[in-house]
C-alpha atoms as a PDB file:
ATOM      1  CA  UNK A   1     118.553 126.087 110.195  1.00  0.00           C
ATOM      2  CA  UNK A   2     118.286 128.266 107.030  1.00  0.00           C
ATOM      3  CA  UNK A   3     120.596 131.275 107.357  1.00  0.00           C
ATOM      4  CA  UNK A   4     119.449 133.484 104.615  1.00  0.00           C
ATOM      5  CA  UNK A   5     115.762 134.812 103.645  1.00  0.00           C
ATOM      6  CA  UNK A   6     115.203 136.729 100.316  1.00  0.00           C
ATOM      7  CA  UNK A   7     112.475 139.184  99.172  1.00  0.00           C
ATOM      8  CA  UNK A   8     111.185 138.725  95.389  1.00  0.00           C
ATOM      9  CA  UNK A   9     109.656 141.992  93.724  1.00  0.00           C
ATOM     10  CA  UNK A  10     106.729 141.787  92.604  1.00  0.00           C
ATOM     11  CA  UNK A  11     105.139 145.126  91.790  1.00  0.00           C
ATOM     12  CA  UNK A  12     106.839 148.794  92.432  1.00  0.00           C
ATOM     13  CA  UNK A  13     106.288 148.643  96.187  1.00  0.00           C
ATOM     14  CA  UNK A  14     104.929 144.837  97.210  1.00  0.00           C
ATOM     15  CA  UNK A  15     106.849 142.151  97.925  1.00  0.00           C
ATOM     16  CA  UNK A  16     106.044 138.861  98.524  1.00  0.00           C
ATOM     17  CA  UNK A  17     106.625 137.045 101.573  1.00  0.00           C
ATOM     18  CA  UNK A  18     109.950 134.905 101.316  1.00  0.00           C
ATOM     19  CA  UNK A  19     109.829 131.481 101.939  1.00  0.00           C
ATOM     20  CA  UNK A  20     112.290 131.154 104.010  1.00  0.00           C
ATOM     21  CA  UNK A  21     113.779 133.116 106.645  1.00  0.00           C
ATOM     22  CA  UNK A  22     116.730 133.817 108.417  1.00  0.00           C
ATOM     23  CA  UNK A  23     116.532 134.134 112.511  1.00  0.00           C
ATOM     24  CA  UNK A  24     116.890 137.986 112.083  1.00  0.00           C
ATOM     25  CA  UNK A  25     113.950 138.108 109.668  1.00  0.00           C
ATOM     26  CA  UNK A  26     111.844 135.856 111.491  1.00  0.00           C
ATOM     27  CA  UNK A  27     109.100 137.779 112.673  1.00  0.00           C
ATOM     28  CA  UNK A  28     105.152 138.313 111.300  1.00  0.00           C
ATOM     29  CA  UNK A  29     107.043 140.980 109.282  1.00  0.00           C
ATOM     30  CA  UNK A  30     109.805 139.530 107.849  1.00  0.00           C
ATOM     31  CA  UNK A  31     110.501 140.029 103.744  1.00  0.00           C
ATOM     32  CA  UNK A  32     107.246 142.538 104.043  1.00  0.00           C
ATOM     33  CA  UNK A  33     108.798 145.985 104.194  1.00  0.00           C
ATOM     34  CA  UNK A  34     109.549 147.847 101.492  1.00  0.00           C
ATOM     35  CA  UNK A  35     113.335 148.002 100.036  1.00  0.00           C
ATOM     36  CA  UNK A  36     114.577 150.618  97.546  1.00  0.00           C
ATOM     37  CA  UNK A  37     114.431 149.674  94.346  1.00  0.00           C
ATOM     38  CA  UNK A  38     117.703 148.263  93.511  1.00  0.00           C
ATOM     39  CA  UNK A  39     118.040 146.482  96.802  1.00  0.00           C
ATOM     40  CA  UNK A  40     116.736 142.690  95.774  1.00  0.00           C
ATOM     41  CA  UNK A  41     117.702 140.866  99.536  1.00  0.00           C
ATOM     42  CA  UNK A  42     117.306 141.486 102.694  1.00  0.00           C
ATOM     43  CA  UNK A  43     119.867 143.401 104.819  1.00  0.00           C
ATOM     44  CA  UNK A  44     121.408 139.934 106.755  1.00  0.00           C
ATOM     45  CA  UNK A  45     122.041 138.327 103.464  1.00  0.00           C
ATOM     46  CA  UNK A  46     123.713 140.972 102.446  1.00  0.00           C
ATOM     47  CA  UNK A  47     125.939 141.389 105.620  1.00  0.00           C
ATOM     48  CA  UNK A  48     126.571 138.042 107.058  1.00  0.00           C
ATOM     49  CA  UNK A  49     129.984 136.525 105.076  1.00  0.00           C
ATOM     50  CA  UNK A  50     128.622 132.756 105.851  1.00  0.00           C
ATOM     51  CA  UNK A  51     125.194 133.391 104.125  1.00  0.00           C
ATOM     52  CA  UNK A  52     124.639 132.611 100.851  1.00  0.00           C
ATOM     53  CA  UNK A  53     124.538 136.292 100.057  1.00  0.00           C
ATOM     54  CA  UNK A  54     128.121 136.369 101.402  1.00  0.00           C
ATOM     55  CA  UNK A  55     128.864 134.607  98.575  1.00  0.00           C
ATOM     56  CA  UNK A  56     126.980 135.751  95.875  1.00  0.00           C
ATOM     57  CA  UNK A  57     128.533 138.645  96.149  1.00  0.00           C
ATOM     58  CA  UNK A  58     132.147 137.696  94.459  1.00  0.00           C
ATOM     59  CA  UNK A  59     129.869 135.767  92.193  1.00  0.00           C
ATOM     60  CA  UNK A  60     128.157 138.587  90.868  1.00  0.00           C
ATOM     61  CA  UNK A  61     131.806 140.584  90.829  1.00  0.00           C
ATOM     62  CA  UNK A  62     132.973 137.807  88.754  1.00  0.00           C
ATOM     63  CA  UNK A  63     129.471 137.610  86.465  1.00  0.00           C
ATOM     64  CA  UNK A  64     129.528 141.530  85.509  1.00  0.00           C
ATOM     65  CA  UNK A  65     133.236 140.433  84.632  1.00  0.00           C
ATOM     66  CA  UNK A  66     131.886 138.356  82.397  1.00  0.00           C
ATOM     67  CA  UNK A  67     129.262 140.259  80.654  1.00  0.00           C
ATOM     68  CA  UNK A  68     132.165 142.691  80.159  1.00  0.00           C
ATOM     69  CA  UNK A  69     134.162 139.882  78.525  1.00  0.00           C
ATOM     70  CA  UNK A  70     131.451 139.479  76.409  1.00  0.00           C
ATOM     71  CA  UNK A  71     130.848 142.913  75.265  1.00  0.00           C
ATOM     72  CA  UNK A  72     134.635 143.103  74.383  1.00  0.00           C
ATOM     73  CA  UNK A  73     133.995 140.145  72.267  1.00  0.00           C
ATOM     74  CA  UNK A  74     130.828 141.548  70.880  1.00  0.00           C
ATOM     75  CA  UNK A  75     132.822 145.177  69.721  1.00  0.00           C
ATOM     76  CA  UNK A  76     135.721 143.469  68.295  1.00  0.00           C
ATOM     77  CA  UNK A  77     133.971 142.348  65.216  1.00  0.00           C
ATOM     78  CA  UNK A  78     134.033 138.357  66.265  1.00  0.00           C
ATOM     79  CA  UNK A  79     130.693 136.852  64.779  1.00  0.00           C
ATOM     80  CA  UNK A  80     130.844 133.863  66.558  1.00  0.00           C
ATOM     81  CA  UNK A  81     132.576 132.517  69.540  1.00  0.00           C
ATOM     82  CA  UNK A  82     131.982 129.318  71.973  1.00  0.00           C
ATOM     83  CA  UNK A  83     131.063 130.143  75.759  1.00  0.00           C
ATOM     84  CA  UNK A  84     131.858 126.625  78.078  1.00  0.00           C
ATOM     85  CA  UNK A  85     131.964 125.672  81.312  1.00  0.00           C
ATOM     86  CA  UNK A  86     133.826 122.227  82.857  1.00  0.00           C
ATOM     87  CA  UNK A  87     133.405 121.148  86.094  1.00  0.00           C
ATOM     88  CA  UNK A  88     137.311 120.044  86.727  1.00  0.00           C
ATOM     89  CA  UNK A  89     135.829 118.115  90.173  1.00  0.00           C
ATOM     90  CA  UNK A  90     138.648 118.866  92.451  1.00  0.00           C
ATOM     91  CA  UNK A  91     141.450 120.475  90.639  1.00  0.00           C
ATOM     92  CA  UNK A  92     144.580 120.141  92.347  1.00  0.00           C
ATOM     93  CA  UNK A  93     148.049 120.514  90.760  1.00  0.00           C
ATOM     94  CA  UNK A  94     148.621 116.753  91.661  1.00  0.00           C
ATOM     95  CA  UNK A  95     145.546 115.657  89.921  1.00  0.00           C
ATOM     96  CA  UNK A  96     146.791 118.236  86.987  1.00  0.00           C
ATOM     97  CA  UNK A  97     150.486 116.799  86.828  1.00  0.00           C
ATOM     98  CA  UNK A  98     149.032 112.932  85.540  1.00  0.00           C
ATOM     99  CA  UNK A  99     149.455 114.041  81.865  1.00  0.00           C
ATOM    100  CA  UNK A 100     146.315 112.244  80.847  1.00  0.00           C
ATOM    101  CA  UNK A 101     144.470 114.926  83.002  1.00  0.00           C
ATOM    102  CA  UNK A 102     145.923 117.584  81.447  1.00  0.00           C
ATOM    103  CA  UNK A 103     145.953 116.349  77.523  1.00  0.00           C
ATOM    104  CA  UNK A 104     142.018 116.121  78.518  1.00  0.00           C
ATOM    105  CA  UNK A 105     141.410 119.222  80.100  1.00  0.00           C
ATOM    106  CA  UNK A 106     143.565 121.562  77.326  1.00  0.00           C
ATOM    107  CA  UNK A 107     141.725 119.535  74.140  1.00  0.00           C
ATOM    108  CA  UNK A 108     138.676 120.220  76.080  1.00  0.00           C
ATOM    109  CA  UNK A 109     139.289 124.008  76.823  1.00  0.00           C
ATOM    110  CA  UNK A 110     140.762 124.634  73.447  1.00  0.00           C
ATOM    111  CA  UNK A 111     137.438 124.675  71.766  1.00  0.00           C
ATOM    112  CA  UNK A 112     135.882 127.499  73.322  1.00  0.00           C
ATOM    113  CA  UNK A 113     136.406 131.232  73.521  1.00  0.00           C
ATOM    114  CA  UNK A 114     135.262 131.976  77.043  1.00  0.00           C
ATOM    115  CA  UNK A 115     135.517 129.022  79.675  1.00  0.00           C
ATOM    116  CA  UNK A 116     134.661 128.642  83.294  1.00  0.00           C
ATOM    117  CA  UNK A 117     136.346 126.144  85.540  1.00  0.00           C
ATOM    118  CA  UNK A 118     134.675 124.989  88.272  1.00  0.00           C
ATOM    119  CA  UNK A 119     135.827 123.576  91.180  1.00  0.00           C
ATOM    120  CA  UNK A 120     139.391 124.550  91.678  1.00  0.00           C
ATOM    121  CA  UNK A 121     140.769 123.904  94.988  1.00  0.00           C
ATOM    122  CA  UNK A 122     143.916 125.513  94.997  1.00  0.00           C
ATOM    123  CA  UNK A 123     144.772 128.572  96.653  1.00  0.00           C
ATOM    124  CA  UNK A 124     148.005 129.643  94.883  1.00  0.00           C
ATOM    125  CA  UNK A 125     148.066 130.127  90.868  1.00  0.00           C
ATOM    126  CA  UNK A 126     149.880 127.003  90.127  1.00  0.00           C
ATOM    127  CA  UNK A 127     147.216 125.253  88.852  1.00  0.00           C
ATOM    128  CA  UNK A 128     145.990 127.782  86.682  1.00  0.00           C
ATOM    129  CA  UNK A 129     149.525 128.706  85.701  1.00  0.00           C
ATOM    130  CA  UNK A 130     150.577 125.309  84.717  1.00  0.00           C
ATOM    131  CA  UNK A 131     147.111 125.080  83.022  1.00  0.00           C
ATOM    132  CA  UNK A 132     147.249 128.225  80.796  1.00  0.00           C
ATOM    133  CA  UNK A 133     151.066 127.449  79.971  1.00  0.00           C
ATOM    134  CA  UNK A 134     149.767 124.565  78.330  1.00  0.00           C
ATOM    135  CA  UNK A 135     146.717 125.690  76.680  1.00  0.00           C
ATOM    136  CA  UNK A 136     149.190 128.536  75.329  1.00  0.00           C
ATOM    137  CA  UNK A 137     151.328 125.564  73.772  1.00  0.00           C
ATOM    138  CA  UNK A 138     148.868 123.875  72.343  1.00  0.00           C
ATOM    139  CA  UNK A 139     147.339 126.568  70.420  1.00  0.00           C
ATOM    140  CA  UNK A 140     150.160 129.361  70.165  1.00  0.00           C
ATOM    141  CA  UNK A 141     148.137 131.371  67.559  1.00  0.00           C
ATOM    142  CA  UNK A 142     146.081 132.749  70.387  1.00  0.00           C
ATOM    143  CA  UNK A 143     147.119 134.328  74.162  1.00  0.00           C
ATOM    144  CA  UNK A 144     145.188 132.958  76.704  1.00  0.00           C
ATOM    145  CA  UNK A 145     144.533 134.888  80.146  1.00  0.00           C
ATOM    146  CA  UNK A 146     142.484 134.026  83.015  1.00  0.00           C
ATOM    147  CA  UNK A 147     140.313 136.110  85.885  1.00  0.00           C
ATOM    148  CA  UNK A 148     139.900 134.237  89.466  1.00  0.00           C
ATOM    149  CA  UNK A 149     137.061 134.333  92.106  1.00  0.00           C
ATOM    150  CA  UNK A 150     137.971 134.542  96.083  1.00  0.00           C
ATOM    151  CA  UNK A 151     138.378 130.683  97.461  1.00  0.00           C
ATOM    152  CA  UNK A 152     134.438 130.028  98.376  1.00  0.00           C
ATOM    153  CA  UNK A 153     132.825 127.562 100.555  1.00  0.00           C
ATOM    154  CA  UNK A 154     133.066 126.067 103.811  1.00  0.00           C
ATOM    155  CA  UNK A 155     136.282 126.019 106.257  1.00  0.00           C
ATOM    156  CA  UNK A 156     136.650 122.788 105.414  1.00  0.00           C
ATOM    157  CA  UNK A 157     136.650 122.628 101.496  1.00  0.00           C
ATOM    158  CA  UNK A 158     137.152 125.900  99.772  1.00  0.00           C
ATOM    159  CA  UNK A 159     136.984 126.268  96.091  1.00  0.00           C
ATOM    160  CA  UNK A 160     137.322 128.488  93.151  1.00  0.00           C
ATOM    161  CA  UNK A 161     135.886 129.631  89.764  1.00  0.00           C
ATOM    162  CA  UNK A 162     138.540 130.318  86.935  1.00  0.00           C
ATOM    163  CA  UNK A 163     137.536 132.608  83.756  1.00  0.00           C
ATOM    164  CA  UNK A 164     140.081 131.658  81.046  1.00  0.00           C
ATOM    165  CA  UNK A 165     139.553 133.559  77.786  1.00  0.00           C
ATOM    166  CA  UNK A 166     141.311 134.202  74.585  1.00  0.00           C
END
């Protein structure tokens, strides 16, 4: 069963029919009535916290974050700077405590300016703690700081996204 249905603009008041629909949005109808203009999804994506709209919504919290980051970056003179994202698969502070992990993981976020972490699974700040503790010691000429979505994902595995930037 697909849980969530989306509406794509197409001209000022048409939209096109979504491809696929939630049960609420199932009818001959569905994804064909208007929506104001800076709605882009239906209502039930919007509303129901196990939809994926449930959790786009930290993510686009977290991605205006960003662009905010960026602008920062942009009106403090810096000409260039490096934008990277890892995929950490599974962070833990267990996996992060075998000193070969971490040695990796600080070279690796060392190079950039902005970075985004995927897959954290740890819901306290330890990880990110220990992490940024040592990315400070490796390179104390700059500060490091970090910015943290919600835990997302199912009951059962729950993960995070971690913005660390200098």
């Amino acid at each position: 069963m697909i849980d969530y249905c989306s509406s794509e603009r197409v001209a000022p008041t048409t939209f096109r029919t979504p491809r696929k629909r939630c049960q609420k949005h199932s009818g001959p109808e569905a994804g064909r009535t208007p929506i104001s203009r800076d709605q882009l999804q239906c209502q039930c994506t919007l509303n129901n916290p196990d939809s994926f709209g449930g959790l786009l919504m930290p993510y686009m919290a977290m991605h205006g974050l960003t662009v905010a980051l960026l602008l920062i970056f942009l009106a403090g003179g810096t000409e260039a700077f490096r934008i990277c994202a890892f995929n950490a698969q599974r962070l833990t502070l267990s996996k992060l405590a075998k000193e070969p992990v971490m040695d990796t993981l600080v070279q690796i976020l060392a190079r950039c300016d902005i970075m985004v972490l995927q897959e954290v699974v740890d819901s306290s700040q330890k990880t990110v703690s220990l992490l940024l503790r040592e990315l400070n010691r490796f390179d104390s000429s700059r500060t490091y700081s970090f910015l943290n979505s919600s835990l997302l994902g199912r009951s059962t595995y729950k993960e995070k996204y971690v913005y660390i930037y200098r």
